[in-house]
Protein backbone atom coordinates (compact mmCIF):
# COMPACT_ATOMS: atom_id res chain seq x y z
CA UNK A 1 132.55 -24.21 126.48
CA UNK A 2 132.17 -20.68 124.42
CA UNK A 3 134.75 -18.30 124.29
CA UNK A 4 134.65 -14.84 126.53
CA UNK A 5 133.29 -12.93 123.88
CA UNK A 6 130.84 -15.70 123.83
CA UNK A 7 129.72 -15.02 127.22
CA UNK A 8 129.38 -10.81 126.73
CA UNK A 9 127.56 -10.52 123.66
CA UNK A 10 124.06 -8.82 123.52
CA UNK A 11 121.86 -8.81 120.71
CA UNK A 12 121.93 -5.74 119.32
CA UNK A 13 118.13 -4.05 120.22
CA UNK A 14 118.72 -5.37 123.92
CA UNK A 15 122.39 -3.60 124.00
CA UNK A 16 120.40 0.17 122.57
CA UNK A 17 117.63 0.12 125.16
CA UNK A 18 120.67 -0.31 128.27
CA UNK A 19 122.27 2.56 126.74
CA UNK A 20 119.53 4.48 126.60
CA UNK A 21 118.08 3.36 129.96
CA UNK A 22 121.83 4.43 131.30
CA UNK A 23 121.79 7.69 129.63
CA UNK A 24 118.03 8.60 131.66
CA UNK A 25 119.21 7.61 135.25
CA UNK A 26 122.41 9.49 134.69
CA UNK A 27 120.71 13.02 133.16
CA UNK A 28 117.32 12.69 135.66
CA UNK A 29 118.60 14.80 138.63
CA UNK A 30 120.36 17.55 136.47
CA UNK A 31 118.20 21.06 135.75
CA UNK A 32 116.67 21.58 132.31
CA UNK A 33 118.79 23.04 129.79
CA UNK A 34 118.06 27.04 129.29
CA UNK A 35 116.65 27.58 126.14
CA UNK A 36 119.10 28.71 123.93
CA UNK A 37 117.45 29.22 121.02
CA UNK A 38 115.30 32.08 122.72
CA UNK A 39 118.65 33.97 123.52
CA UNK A 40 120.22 33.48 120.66
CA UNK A 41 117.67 35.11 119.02
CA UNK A 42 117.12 38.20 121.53
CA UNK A 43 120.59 38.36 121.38
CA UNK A 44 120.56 38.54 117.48
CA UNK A 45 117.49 40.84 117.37
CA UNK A 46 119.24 43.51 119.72
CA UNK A 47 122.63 43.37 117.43
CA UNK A 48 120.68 43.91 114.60
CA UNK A 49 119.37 47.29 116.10
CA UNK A 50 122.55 48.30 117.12
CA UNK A 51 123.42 48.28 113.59
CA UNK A 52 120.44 49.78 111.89
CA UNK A 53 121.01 52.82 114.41
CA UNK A 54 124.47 52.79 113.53
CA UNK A 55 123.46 53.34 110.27
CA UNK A 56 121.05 55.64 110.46
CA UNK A 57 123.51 58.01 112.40
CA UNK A 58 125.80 57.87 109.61
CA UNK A 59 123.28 58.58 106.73
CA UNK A 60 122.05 61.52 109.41
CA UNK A 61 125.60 63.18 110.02
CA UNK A 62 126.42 62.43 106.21
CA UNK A 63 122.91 64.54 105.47
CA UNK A 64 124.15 67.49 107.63
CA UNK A 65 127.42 67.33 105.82
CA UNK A 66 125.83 67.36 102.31
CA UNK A 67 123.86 70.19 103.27
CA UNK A 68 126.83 72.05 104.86
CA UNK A 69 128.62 71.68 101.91
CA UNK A 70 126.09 72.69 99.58
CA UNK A 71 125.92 76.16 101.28
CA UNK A 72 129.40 76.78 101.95
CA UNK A 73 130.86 75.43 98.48
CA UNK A 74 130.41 77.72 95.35
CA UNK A 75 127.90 76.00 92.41
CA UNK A 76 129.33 74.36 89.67
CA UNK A 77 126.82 74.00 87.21
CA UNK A 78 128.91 71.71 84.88
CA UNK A 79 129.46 68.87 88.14
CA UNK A 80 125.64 69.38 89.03
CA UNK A 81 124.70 68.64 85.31
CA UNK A 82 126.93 65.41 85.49
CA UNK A 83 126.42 64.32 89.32
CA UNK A 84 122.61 64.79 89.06
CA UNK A 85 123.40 66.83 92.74
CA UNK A 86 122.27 70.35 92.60
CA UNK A 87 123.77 72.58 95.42
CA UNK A 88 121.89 75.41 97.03
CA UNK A 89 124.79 78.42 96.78
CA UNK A 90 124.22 80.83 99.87
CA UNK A 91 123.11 84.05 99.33
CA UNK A 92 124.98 87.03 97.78
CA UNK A 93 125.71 89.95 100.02
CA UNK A 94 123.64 93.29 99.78
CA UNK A 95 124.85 95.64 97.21
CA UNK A 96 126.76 98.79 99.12
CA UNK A 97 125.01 101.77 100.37
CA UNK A 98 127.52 103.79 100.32
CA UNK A 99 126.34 107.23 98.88
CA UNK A 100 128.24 108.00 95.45
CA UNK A 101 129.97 111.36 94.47
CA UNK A 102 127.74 114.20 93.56
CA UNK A 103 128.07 115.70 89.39
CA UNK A 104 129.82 118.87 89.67
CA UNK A 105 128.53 121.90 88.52
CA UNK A 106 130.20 124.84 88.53
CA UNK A 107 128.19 127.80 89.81
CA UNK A 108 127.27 130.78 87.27
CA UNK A 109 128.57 133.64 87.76
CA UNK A 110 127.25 135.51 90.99
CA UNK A 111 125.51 131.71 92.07
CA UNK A 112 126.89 130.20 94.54
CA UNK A 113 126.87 126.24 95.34
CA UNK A 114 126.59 123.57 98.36
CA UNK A 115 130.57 124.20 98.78
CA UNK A 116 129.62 127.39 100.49
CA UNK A 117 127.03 126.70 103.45
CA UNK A 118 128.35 126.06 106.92
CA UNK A 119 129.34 122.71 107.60
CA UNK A 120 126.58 121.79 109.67
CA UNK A 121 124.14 123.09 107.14
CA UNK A 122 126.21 121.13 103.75
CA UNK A 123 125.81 117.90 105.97
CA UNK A 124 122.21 118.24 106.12
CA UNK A 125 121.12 118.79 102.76
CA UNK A 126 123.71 116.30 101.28
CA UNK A 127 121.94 113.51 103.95
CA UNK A 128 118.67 113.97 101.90
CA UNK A 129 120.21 114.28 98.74
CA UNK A 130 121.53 110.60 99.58
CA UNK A 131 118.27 109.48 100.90
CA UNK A 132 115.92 111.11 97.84
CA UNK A 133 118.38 109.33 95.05
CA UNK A 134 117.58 105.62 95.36
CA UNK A 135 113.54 106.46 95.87
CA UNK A 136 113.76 108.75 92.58
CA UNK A 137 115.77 106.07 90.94
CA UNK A 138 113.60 103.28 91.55
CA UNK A 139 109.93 105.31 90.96
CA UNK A 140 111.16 107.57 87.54
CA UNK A 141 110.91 104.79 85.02
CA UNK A 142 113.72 103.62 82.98
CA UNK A 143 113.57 105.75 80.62
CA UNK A 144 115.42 108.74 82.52
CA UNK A 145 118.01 106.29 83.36
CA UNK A 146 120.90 106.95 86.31
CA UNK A 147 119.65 109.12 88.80
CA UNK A 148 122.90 111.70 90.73
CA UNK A 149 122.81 114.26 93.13
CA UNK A 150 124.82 117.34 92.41
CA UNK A 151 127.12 119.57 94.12
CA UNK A 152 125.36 122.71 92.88
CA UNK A 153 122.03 123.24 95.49
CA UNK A 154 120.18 120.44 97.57
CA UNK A 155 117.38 120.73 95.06
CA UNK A 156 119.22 119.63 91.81
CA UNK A 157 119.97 116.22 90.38
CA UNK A 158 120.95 114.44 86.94
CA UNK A 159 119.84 111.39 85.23
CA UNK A 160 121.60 110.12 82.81
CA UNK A 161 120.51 107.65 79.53
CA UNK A 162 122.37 106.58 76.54
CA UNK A 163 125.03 109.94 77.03
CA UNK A 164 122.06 112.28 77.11
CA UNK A 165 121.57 113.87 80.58
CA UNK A 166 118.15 115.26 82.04
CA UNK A 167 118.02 117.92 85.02
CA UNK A 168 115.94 116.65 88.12
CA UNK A 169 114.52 119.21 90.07
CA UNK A 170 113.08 117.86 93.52
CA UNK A 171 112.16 120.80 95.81
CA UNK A 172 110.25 120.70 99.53
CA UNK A 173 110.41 124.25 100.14
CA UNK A 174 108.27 126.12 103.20
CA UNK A 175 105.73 128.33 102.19
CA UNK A 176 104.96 131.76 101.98
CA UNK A 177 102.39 134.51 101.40
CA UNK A 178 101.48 133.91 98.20
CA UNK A 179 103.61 130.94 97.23
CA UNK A 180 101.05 128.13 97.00
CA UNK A 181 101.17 125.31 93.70
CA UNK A 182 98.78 127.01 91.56
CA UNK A 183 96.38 124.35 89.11
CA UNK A 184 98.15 123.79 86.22
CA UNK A 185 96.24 125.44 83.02
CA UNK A 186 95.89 124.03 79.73
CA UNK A 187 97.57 126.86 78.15
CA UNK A 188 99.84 127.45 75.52
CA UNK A 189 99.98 123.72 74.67
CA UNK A 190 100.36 122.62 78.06
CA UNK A 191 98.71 119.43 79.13
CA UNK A 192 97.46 118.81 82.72
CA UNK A 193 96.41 115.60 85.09
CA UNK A 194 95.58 115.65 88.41
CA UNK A 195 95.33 112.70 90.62
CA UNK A 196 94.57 112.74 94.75
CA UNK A 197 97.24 111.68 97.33
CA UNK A 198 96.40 110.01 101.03
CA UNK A 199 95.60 112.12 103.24
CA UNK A 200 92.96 113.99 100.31
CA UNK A 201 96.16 116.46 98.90
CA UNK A 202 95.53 117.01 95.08
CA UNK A 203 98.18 117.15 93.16
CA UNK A 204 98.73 118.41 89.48
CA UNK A 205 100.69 117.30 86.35
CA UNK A 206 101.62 118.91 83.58
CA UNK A 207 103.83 118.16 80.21
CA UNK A 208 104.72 121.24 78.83
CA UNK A 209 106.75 122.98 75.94
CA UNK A 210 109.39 124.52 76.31
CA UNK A 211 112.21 126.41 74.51
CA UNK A 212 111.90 126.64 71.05
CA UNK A 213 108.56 124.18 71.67
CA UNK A 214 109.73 121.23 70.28
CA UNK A 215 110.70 119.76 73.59
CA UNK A 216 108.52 119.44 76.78
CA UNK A 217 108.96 119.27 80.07
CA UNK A 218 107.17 117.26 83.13
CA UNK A 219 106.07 118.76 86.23
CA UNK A 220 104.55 117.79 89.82
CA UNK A 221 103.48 119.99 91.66
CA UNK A 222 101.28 120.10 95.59
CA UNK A 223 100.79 120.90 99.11
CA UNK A 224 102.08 119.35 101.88
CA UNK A 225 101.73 120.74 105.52
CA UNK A 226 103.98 123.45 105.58
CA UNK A 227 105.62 123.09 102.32
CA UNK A 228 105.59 123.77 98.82
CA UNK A 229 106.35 120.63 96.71
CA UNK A 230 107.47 120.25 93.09
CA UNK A 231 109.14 118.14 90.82
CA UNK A 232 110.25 118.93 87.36
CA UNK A 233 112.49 116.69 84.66
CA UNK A 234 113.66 118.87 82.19
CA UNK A 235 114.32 117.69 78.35
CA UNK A 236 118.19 117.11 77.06
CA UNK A 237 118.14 120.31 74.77
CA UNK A 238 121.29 118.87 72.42
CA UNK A 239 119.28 116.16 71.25
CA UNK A 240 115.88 117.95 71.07
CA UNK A 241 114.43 114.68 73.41
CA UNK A 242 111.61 115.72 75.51
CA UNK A 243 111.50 114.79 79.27
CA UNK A 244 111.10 111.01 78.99
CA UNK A 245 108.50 110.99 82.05
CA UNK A 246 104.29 111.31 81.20
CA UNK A 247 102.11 112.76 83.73
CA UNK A 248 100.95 109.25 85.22
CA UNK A 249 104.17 108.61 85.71
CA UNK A 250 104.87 111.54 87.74
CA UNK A 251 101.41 111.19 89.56
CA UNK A 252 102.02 107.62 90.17
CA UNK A 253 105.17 108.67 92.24
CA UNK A 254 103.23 111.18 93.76
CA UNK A 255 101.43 108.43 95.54
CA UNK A 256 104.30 106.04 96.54
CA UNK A 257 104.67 106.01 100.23
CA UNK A 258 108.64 106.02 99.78
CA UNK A 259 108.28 109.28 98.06
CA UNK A 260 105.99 111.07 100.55
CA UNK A 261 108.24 109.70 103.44
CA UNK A 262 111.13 111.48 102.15
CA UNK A 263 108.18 114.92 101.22
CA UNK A 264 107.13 114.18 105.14
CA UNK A 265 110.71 114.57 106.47
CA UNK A 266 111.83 117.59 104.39
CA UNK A 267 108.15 119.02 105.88
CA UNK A 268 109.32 118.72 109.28
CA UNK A 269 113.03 119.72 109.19
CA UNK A 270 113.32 121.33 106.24
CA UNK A 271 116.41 121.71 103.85
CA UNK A 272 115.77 124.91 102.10
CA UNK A 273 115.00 128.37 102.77
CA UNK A 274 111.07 129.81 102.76
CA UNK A 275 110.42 131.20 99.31
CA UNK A 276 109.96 135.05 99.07
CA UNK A 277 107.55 136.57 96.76
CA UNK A 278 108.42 140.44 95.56
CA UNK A 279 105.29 142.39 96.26
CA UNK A 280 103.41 143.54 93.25
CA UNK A 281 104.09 146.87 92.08
C-alpha cells in the first residue's frame, strides 16, 4: 500500500493546467483592469507641461529683469568686454535751458544801456535776446565760436573764439520813410551776394573793409513786413582777423526757418524803436 504522498501526487503538466484552470473561474466575473498604461502616460504628458511652462515663466520674468537692469544700471564697459553682455544705459537728460548771464558793457559816455528801460520793457527785449542766442549759435559756423547776449542794447551780442571776441549785431527794427535795406554796391572793395528767401524777399550780402582796410566785415541785410532787418559780425580789431563769416554763410542763415521765426516774431511785436531819418538839408 503507497504512502499518502503516494496517493496526492500529480504529474507535473496535469498539476499547471488545474492551476491555471483555477486561476480563470476565480478572475471570470471580475471587470477588466483600467488601462494603466494610458494614464500613466496622460498623466506624465500633462506633468511634463507643467514644467516646460514653469520654465518658460522663469526665463520670461528673468528676461524682464535683464532688461530692467540694463536700463537702470550704469555701463561698465570693462564687465561688458569680459561678460560678452552689453547693457543699453538709459538716456542722458537734456542739457539746461536756462538762459546764461549777459557780457557787460559799460555804456559810453552819454549812451545809455538795457539797465535803464522800464521793467516791463528790459523783460521783453532780454526774452528775445535768450531766444535769438541758441539759433545764432547753431547757424554762424564755428568759426565765430560762443555766441552771448549783452547787457548794453537788445541788438548787441559777442562771440567769442580762441580769446578773440567778435561784435554781433542782430537788429529787427520797424521802418520808416526812407529807411529801407538799400542793394549792397560793389564799391570801394566791397563784395556783394544776394540770394532769395520764402516768401520771394531778396536779401543782400556783403564782405566789406573796414578800418584801416585790412579787416572786413559781413553783413545781411532785407525786408520783412514791417521791419528793417540786418545782421552784421564785425572783425576782432587787436588781432587784425576779419569777420570769420562769408556771404553764403550769412545768406544760408538768411533762409533757415529758425532764423526767420525769431525775424517773424520781432515783426509782429517788435523790440526796438522805428528808425528816424534826419531830413536832408
Amino acid at each position: 500500500m503507497g504512502t499518502n504522498e503516494d496517493l496526492y501526487a500529480v504529474p507535473d503538466d496535469t498539476a499547471v493546467v488545474l492551476v491555471r484552470d483555477a486561476m480563470d473561474r476565480t478572475t471570470a466575473d471580475l471587470p477588466p483592469l483600467p488601462d494603466l498604461v494610458g494614464a500613466a502616460r496622460a498623466q506624465g504628458r500633462r506633468r511634463k507641461a507643467r514644467v516646460r511652462f514653469a520654465i518658460g515663466g522663469g526665463a520670461l520674468a528673468v528676461a524682464a529683469l535683464g532688461v530692467a537692469g540694463a536700463v537702470a544700471l550704469p555701463v561698465d564697459n570693462d564687465k561688458q568686454k569680459s561678460s560678452g553682455v552689453i547693457n543699453v544705459a538709459a538716456p542722458p537728460s537734456s542739457p539746461s535751458t536756462t538762459p546764461q548771464p549777459p557780457v557787460h558793457i559799460t555804456p559810453s559816455p552819454g549812451e545809455t544801456s538795457m539797465a535803464h528801460l522800464p521793467p516791463a520793457e528790459r523783460a521783453k527785449q532780454e526774452d528775445f535776446q535768450n531766444r535769438a542766442v541758441p539759433v545764432l549759435q547753431s547757424l554762424l559756423p564755428p568759426t565765430v565760436g560762443t555766441v552771448q547776449r549783452t547787457d548794453l542794447n537788445v541788438r548787441m551780442y559777442h562771440g567769442t573764439k580762441d580769446g578773440k571776441t567778435f561784435t554781433i549785431m542782430f537788429s529787427v527794427r520797424p521802418s520808416g520813410p526812407g529807411t529801407n535795406p538799400k542793394p549792397c554796391l560793389e564799391v570801394k572793395g566791397q563784395v556783394c551776394k544776394k540770394t532769395v528767401l520764402p516768401g520771394g524777399i531778396q536779401a543782400h550780402a556783403g564782405t566789406a573793409p573796414i578800418n584801416n582796410g585790412n579787416v572786413t566785415e559781413t553783413r545781411l541785410s532785407f525786408h520783412y513786413g514791417r521791419s528793417d532787418v540786418s545782421l552784421s559780425i564785425s572783425p576782432h580789431d587787436e588781432s587784425n582777423t576779419s569777420a570769420p563769416v562769408t556771404n553764403d554763410q550769412i545768406l544760408e542763415l538768411a533762409k533757415a526757418p529758425a532764423f526767420l521765426d525769431l525775424v517773424k516774431a520781432a515783426d509782429a511785436d517788435p523790440v526796438e524803436k522805428e528808425q528816424k531819418t534826419a531830413p536832408a538839408s
